[in-house]
Protein backbone atom coordinates (compact mmCIF):
# COMPACT_ATOMS: atom_id res chain seq x y z
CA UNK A 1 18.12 99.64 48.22
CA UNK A 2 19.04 103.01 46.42
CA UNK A 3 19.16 105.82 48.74
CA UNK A 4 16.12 108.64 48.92
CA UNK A 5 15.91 111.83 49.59
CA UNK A 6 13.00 113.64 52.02
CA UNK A 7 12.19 116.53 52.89
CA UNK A 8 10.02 117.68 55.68
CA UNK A 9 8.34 121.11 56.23
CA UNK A 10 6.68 121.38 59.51
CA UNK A 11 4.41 124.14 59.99
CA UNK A 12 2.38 124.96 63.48
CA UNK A 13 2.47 122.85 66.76
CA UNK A 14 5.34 120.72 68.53
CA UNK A 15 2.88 118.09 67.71
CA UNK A 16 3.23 118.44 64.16
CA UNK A 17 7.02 117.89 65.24
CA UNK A 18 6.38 115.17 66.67
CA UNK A 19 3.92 114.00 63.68
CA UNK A 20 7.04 114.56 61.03
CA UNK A 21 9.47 112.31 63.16
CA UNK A 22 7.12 109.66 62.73
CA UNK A 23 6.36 110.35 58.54
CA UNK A 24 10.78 110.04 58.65
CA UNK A 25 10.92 106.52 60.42
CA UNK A 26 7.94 105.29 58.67
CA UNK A 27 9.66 106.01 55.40
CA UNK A 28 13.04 105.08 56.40
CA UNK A 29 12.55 101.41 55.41
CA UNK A 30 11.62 102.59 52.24
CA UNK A 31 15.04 104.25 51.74
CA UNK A 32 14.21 107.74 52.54
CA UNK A 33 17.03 109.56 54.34
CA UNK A 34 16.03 113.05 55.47
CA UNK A 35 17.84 116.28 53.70
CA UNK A 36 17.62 119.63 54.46
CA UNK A 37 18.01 120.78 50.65
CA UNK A 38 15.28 120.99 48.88
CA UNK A 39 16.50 121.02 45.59
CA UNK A 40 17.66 117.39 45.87
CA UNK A 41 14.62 116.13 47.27
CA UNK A 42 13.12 113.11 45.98
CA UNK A 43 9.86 113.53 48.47
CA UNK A 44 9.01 116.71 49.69
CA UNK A 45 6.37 116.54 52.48
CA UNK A 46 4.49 119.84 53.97
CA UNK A 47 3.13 118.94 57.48
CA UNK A 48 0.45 121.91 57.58
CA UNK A 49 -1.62 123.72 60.56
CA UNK A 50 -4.69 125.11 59.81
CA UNK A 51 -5.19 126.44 63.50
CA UNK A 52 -4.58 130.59 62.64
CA UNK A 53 -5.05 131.71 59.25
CA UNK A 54 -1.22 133.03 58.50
CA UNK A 55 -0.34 129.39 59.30
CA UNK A 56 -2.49 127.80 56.40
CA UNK A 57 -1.76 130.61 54.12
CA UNK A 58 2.14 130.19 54.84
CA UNK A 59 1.50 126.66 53.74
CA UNK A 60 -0.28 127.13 50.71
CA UNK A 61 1.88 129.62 49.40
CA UNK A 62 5.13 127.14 49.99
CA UNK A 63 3.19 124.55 48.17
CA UNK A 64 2.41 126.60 45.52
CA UNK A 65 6.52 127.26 45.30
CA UNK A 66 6.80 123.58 44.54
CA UNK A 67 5.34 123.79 41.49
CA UNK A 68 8.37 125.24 39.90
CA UNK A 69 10.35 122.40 41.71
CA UNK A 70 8.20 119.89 40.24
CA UNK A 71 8.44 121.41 36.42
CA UNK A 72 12.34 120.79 36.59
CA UNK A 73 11.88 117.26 38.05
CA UNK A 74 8.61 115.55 37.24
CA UNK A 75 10.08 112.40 39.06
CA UNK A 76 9.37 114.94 42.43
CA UNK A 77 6.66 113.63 44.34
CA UNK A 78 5.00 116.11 46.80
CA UNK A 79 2.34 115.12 49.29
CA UNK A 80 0.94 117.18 52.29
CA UNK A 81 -0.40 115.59 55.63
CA UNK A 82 -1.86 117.96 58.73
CA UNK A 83 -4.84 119.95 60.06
CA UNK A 84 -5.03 121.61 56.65
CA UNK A 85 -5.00 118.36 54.97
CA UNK A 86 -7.40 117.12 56.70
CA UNK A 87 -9.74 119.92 56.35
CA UNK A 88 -9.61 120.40 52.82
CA UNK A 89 -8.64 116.44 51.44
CA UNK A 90 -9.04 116.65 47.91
CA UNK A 91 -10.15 120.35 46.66
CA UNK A 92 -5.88 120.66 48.07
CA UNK A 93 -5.17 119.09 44.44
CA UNK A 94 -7.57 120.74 42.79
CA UNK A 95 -6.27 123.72 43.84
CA UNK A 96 -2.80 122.19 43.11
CA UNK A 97 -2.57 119.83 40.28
CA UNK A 98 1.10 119.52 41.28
CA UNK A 99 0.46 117.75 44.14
CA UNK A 100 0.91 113.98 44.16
CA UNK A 101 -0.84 113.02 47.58
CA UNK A 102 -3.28 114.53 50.25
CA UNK A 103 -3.05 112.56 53.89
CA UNK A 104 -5.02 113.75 56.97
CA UNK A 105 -4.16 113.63 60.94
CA UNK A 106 -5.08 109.75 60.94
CA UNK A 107 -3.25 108.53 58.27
CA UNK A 108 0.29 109.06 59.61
CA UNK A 109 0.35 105.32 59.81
CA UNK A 110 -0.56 104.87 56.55
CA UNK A 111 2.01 106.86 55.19
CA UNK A 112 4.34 103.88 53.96
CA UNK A 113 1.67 102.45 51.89
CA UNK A 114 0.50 105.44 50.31
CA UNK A 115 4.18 106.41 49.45
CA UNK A 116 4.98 103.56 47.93
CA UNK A 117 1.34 103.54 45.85
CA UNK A 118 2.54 106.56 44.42
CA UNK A 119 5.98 105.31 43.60
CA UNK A 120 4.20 102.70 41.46
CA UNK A 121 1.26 103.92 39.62
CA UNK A 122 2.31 107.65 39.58
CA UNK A 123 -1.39 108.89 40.33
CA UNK A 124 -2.81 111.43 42.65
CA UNK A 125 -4.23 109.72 46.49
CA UNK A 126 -6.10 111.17 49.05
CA UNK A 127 -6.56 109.61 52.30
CA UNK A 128 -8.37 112.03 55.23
CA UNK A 129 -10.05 109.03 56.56
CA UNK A 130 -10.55 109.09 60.53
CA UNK A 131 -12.40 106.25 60.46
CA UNK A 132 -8.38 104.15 62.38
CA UNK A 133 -9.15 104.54 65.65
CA UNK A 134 -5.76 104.72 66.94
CA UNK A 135 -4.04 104.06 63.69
CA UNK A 136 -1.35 106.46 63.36
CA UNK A 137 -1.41 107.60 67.33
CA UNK A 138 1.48 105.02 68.39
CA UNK A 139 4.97 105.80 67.28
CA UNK A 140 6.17 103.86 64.17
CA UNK A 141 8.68 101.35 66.07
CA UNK A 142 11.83 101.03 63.50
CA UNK A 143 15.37 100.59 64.90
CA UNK A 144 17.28 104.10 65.80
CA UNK A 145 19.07 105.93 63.42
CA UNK A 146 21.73 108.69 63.23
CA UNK A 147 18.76 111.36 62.21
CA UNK A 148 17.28 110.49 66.03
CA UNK A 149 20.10 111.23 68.29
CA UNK A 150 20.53 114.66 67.39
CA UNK A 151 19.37 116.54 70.23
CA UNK A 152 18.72 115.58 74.05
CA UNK A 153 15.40 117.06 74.22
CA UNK A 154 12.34 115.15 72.50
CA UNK A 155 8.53 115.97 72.08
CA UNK A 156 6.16 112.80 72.81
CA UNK A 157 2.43 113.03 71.74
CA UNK A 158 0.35 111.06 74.60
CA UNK A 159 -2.72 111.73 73.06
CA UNK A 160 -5.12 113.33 69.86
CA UNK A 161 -7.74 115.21 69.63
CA UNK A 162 -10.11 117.28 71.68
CA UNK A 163 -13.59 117.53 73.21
CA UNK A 164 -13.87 120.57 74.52
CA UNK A 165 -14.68 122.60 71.35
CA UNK A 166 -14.11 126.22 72.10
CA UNK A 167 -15.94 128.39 69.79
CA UNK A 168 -12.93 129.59 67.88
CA UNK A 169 -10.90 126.30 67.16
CA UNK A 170 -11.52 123.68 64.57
CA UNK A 171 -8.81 121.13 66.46
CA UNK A 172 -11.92 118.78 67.16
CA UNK A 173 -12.87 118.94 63.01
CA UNK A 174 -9.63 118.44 62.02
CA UNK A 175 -7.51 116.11 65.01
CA UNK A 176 -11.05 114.17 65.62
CA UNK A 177 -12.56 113.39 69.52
CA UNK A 178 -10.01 113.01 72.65
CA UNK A 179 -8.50 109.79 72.51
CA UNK A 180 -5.40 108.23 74.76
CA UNK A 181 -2.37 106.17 74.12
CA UNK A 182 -1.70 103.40 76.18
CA UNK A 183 0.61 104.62 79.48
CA UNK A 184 2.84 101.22 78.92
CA UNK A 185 3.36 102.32 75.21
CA UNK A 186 3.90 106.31 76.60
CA UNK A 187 6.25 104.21 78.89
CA UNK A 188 7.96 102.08 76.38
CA UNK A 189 8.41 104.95 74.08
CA UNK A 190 10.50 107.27 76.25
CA UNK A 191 12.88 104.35 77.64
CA UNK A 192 13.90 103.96 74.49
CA UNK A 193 14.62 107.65 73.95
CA UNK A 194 16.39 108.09 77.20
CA UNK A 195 18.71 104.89 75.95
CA UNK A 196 19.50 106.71 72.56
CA UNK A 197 20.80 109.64 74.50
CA UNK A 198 17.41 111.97 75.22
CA UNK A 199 17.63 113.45 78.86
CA UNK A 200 14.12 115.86 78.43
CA UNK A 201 11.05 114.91 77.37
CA UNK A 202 7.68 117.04 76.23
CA UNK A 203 4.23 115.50 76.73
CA UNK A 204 2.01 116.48 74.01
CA UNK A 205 -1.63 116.90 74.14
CA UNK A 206 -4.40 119.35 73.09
CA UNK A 207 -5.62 119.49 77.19
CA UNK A 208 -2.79 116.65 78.77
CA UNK A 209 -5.35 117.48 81.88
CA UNK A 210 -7.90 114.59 80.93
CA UNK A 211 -5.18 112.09 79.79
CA UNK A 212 -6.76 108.28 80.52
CA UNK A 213 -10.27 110.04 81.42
CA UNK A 214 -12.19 108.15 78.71
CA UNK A 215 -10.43 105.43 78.46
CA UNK A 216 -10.26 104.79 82.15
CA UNK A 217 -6.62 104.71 82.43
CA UNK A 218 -4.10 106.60 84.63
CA UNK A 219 -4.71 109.76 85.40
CA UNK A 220 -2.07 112.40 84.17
CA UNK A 221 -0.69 112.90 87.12
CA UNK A 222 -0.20 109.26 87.76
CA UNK A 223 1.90 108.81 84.51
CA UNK A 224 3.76 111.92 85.43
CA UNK A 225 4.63 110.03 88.50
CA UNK A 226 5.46 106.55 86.00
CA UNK A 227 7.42 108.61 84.02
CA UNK A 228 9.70 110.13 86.47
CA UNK A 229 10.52 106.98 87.79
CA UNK A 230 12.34 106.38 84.35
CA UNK A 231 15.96 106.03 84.92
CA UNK A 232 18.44 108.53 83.31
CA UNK A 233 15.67 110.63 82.42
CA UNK A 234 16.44 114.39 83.58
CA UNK A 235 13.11 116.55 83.04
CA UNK A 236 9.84 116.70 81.93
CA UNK A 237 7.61 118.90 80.61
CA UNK A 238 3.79 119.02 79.22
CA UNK A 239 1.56 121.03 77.09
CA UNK A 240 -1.21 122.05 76.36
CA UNK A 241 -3.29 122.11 80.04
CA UNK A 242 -6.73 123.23 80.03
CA UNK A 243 -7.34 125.76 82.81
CA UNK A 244 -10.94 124.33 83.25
CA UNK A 245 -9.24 120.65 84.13
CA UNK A 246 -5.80 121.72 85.98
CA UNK A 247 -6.31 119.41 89.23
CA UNK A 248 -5.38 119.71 93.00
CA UNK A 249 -3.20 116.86 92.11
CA UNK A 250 -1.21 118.27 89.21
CA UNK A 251 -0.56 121.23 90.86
CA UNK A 252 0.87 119.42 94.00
CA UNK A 253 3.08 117.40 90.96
CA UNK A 254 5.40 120.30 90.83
CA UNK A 255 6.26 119.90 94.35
CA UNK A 256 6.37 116.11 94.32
CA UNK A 257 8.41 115.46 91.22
CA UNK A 258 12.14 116.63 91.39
CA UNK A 259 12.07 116.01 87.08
CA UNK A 260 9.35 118.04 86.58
CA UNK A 261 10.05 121.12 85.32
CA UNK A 262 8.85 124.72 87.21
CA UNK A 263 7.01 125.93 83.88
CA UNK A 264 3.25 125.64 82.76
CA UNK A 265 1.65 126.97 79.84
CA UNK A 266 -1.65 127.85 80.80
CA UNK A 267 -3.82 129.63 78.01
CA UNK A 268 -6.28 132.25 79.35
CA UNK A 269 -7.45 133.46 76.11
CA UNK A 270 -9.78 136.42 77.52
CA UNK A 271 -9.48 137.83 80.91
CA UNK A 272 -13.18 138.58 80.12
CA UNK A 273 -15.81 136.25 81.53
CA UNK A 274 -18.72 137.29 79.16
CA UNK A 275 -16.15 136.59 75.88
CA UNK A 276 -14.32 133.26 77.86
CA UNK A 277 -18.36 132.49 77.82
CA UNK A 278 -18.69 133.08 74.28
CA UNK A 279 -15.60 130.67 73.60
CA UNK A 280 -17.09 128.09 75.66
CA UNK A 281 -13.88 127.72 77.77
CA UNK A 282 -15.85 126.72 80.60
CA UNK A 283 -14.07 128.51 83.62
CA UNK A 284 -13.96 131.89 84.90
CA UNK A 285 -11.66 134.11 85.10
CA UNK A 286 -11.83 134.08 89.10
CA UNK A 287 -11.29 130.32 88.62
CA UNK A 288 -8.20 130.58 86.31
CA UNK A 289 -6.94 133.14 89.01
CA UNK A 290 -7.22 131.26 92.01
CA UNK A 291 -5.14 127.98 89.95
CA UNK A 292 -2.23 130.47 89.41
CA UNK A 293 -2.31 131.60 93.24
CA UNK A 294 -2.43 127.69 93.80
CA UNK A 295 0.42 127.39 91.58
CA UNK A 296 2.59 130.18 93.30
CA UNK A 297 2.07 128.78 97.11
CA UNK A 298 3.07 125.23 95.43
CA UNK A 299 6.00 126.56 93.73
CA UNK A 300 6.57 130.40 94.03
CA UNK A 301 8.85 130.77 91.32
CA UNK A 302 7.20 128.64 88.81
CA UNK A 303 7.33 130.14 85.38
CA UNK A 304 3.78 130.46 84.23
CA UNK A 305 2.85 131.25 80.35
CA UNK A 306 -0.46 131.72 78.23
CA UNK A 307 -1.91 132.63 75.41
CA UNK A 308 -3.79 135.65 74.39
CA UNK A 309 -6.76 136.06 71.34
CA UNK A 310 -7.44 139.70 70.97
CA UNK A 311 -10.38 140.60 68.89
CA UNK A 312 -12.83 138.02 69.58
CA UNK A 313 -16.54 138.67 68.11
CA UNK A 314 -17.90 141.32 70.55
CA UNK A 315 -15.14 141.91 72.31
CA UNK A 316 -15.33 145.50 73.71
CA UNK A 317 -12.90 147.78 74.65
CA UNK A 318 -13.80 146.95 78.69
CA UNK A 319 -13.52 143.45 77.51
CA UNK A 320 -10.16 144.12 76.03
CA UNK A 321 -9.30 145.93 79.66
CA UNK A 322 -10.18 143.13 81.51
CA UNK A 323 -7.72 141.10 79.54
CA UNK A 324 -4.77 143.82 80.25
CA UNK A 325 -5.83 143.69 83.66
CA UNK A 326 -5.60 140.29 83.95
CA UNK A 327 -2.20 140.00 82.25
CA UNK A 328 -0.87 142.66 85.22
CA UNK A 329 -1.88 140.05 88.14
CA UNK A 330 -0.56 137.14 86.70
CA UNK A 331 2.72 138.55 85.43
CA UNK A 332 3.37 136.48 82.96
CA UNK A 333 6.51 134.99 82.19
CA UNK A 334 5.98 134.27 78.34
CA UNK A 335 2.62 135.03 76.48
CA UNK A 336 1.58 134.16 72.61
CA UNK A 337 -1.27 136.67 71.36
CA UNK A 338 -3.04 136.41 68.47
CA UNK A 339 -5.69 138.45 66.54
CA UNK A 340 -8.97 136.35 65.99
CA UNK A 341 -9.46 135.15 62.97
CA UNK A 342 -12.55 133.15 61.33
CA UNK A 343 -11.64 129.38 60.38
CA UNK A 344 -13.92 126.76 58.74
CA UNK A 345 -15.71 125.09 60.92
CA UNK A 346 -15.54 127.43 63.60
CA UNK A 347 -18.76 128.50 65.66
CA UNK A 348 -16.97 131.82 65.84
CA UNK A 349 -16.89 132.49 62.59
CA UNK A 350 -20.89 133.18 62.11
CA UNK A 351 -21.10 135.21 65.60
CA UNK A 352 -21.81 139.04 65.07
CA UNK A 353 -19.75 141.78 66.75
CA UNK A 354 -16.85 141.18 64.53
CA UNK A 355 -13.81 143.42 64.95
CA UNK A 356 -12.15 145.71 62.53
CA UNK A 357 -8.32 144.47 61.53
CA UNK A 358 -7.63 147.92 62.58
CA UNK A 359 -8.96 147.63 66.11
CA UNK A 360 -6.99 144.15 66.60
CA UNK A 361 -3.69 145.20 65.10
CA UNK A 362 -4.21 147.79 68.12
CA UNK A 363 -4.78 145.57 70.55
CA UNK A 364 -2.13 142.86 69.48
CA UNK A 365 0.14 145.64 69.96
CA UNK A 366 -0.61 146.25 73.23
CA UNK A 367 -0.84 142.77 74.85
CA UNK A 368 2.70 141.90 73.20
CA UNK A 369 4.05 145.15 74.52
CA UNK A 370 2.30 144.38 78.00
CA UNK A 371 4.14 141.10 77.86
CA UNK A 372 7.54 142.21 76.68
CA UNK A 373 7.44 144.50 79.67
CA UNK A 374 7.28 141.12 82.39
CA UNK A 375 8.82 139.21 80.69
CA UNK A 376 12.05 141.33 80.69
CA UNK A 377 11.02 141.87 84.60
CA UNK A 378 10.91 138.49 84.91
CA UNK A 379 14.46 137.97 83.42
CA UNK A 380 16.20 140.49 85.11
CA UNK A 381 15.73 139.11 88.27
CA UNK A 382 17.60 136.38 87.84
CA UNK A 383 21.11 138.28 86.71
CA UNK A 384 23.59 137.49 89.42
CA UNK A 385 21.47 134.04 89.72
CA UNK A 386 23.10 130.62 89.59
CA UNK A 387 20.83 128.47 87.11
CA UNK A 388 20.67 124.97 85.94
CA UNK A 389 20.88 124.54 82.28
CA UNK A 390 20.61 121.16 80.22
CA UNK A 391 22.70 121.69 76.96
CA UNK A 392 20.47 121.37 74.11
CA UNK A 393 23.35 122.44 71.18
CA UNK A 394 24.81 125.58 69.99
CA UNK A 395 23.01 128.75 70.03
CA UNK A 396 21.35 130.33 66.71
CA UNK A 397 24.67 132.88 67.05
CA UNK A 398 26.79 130.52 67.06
CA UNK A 399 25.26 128.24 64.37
CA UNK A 400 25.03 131.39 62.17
CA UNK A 401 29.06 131.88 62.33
CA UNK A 402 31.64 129.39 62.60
CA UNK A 403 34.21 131.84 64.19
CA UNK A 404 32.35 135.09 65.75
CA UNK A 405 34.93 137.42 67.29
CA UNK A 406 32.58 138.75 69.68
CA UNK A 407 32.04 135.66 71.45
CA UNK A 408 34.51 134.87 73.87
CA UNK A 409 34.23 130.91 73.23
CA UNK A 410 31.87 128.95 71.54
CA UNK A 411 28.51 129.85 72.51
CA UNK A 412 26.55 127.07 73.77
CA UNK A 413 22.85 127.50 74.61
CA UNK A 414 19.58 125.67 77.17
CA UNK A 415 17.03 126.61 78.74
CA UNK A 416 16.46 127.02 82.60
CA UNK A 417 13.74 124.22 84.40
CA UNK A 418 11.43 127.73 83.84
CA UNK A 419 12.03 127.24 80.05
CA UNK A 420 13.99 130.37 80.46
CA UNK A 421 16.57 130.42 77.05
CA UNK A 422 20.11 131.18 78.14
CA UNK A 423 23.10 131.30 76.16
CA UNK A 424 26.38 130.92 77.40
CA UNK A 425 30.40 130.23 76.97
CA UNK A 426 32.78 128.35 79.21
CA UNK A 427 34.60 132.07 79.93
CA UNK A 428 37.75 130.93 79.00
CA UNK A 429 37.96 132.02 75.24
CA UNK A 430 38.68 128.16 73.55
CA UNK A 431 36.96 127.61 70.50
CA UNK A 432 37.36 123.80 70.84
CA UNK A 433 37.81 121.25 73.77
CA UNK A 434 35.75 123.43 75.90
CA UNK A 435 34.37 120.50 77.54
CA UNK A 436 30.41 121.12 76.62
CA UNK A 437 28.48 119.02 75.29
CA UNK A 438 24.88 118.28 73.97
CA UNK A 439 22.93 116.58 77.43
CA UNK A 440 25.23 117.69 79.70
CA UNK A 441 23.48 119.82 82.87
CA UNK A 442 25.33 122.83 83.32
CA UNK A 443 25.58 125.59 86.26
CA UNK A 444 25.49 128.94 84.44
CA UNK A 445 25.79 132.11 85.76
CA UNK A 446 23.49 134.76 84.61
CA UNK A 447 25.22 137.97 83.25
CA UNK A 448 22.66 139.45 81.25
CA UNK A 449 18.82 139.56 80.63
CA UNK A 450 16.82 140.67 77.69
CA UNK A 451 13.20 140.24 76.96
CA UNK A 452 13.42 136.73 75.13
CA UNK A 453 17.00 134.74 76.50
CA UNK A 454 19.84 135.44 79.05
CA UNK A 455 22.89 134.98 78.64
CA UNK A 456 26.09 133.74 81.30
CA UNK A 457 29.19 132.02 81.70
CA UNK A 458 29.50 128.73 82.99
CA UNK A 459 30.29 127.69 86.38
CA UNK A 460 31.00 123.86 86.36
CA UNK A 461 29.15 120.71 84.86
CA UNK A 462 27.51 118.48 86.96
CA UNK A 463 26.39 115.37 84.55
CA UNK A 464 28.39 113.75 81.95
CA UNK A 465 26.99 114.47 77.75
CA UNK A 466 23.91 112.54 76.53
CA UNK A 467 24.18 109.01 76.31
CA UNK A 468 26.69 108.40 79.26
CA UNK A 469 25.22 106.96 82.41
CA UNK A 470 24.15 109.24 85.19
CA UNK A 471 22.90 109.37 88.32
CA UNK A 472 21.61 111.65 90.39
CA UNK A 473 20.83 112.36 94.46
CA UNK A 474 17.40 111.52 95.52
CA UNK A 475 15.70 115.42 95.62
CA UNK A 476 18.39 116.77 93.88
CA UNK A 477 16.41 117.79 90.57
CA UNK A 478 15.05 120.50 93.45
CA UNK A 479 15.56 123.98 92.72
CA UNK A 480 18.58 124.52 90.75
CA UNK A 481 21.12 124.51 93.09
CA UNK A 482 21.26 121.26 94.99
CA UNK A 483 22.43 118.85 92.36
CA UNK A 484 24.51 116.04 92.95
CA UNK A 485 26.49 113.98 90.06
CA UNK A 486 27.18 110.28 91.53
CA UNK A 487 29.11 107.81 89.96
């Protein structure tokens, strides 16, 4: 079988990540080896997000850029799959008569078959039908490959969809109802990613929080619990969780499970109750507050982040206090704000009260300055620290320069259980044979903060790279400092 070319551009969540690793094995049996030059592309696929606006505009203006691509090579074929497939299913090549295929969020399974339709008729296909079930939520099972054993950290979707249909967010239009994957396929899937090499795993889910509710399954924390019984496996992580459904029970998680790692993203949205009423999040903000002081007497220095909308309809300037306000309890370790924008399908988008782009630009400013400023609080504290680091690869730095003088050493980088970036050399100025590799866990000392990463030099290495056996102490994932490698 000749050898193909694909190329993937993922726009939006880490569950469009996730989505694209599964378009690459399903295609792999049809020859289709993944590049990362365009130009020599035989398929070019655009995994979009329709979730903000400047994410489905990005994607329509880089699909719109293929159109010169395909006039040089009319052999090209170019499909795009995602929320903004799925949204707009045919009027996409209507728009674009350059296009070859339109796929939505349930036809990842399908991919394969429409591929190879297009390979032998050479005519347009749309297929946005939701009507699968679960087609397309379990993994595409094909044998490992050299593309999967790049990196020791993976993302693994445990479920689609969502019911809770805040006013602002057309997730339920375009990802369908809530629906779970089987916890003995969740299972299944991230053995065999521990024995390829991976050593951290994220649980994806629009609100992980009522994983197995429908279906009657496990709850989430119980397949935390499954999970970190996995052997080899070093940490986990999860997002998205719904403030409205964090339970008693996942917060005590944190201090139960050693692999679990001290970080939660927790969107807020408004730290106003009459505009969190108007996006039908369903909890206070007393409520949310009282979660994060649960959180802290759990685990008092558990990284906690969120996510901000500024500019909702009829948000006023107290309402826009209350947020700032809010942001100054919780001290957040990371925030994402956005301004509001109307989408299709939206209940938002025909409320009154709408805010100038003038107003929001304002306020966007503020909450990302407001966030910069504990953030880099939040960093500081931890120069002089001691912190456990699992090497994920080289840091951008390093990537961008083969030999920078002003590194002493290649620089390495990882991120803290906190999900704290830190970059970091071995101190001894080696450019090779430094002993660091990818899914190692490494004791770093801190040397510097700044508002996004830190930075250190390492103190010793406590696990051997990915893909070696390893085991570890029982309660010695506790902490950061109490690890134990064991033969």
């Amino acid at each position: 079988m000749d050898t193909k070319l694909l190329y993937i551009d993922t726009i939006g969540c880490q569950m469009n990540v996730y989505d694209s690793e599964q378009f690459a094995k399903g295609l792999r049996p049809l020859g289709y080896t993944l590049t990362s030059s365009l130009d020599t592309a035989d398929l070019v696929i655009v995994n979009t997000c329709s979730i903000r606006e400047k994410a489905q505009q990005k994607a329509f203006s880089f699909l719109g850029r293929l159109a010169t691509l395909k006039r040089k090579n009319p052999d090209l074929i170019i499909g795009v799959g995602g929320c903004v497939a799925q949204q707009e299913g045919g009027r996409i090549l209507e728009r674009m008569p350059h296009l070859d295929f339109v796929f939505g969020t349930h036809a990842v399974g399908r991919l394969p078959k429409i591929v190879k339709e297009i390979e032998l008729k050479r005519q347009s296909f749309v297929d946005i039908d939701n009507s699968g079930g679960m087609d397309g939520l379990e993994p595409i099972a094909v044998m490992p490959s050299a593309e999967d054993n790049q990196s020791p950290i993976r993302f693994v979707t445990i479920m689609r969809g969502c019911d809770n249909h805040c006013t602002y967010c057309v997730v339920p239009h375009v990802r369908g109802r809530e629906v779970s994957r089987n916890p003995e396929n969740i299972l299944k899937e991230i053995r065999n990613l521990v024995k390829s090499g991976v050593r951290e795993i994220t649980l994806l889910g629009q609100n992980v929080n009522s994983f197995g509710k429908k279906e009657g399954s496990c709850s989430f924390p119980e397949l935390l619990f499954q999970i970190h019984d996995i052997e080899d496996l070093l940490r986990i992580r999860f997002t998205t969780s719904h403030p409205k459904d964090l339970s008693r029970n996942l917060i005590d998680a944190f201090s139960d499970l050693d692999k679990l790692c001290r970080h939660i993203h927790l969107p807020v949205q408004s730290g106003s109750n009459l505009i969190l009423r108007r996006m039908n999040r369903k909890y206070k903000r007393e409520e949310y507050l009282e979660k994060v002081d649960r959180l802290h007497s759990i685990y008092p220095d558990i990284a906690i982040s969120t996510d901000i909308i500024v500019g909702f309809p009829g948000e006023t300037p107290e309402d826009f206090d209350r947020t700032l306000d809010l942001i100054k309890q919780v001290e957040y370790d990371n925030l994402f704000a956005f301004k509001y924008s109307d989408r299709s399908h939206a209940p938002a988008t025909g409320y009154p009260g709408k805010v100038s782009e003038l107003v929001k630009k304002e306020r966007l400013e503020a909450v990302l300055d407001l966030g910069k400023k504990y953030a880099a609080k939040k960093n500081r504290t931890l120069i002089g620290s001691t912190e456990l680091i699992l090497v994920e690869g080289f840091s951008k730095k390093q990537r961008k320069s083969v030999l920078d003088r002003k590194i002493n050493g290649r620089q390495w980088s990882g991120r803290t259980s906190t999900n704290k970036i830190v970059n970091f050399t071995n101190g001894r100025g080696s450019e090779s044979n430094d002993g660091i590799s990818k899914g190692q866990m490494i004791r770093v000392q801190i040397d510097k903060a700044s508002v996004h990463s830190l930075s250190g030099t390492v103190k010793d290495s406590i696990s051997h790279a990915a893909g070696n056996p390893l085991r570890l102490s029982a309660g010695s994932l506790k902490g950061g400092e109490s690890y134990v490698a064991q033969s």
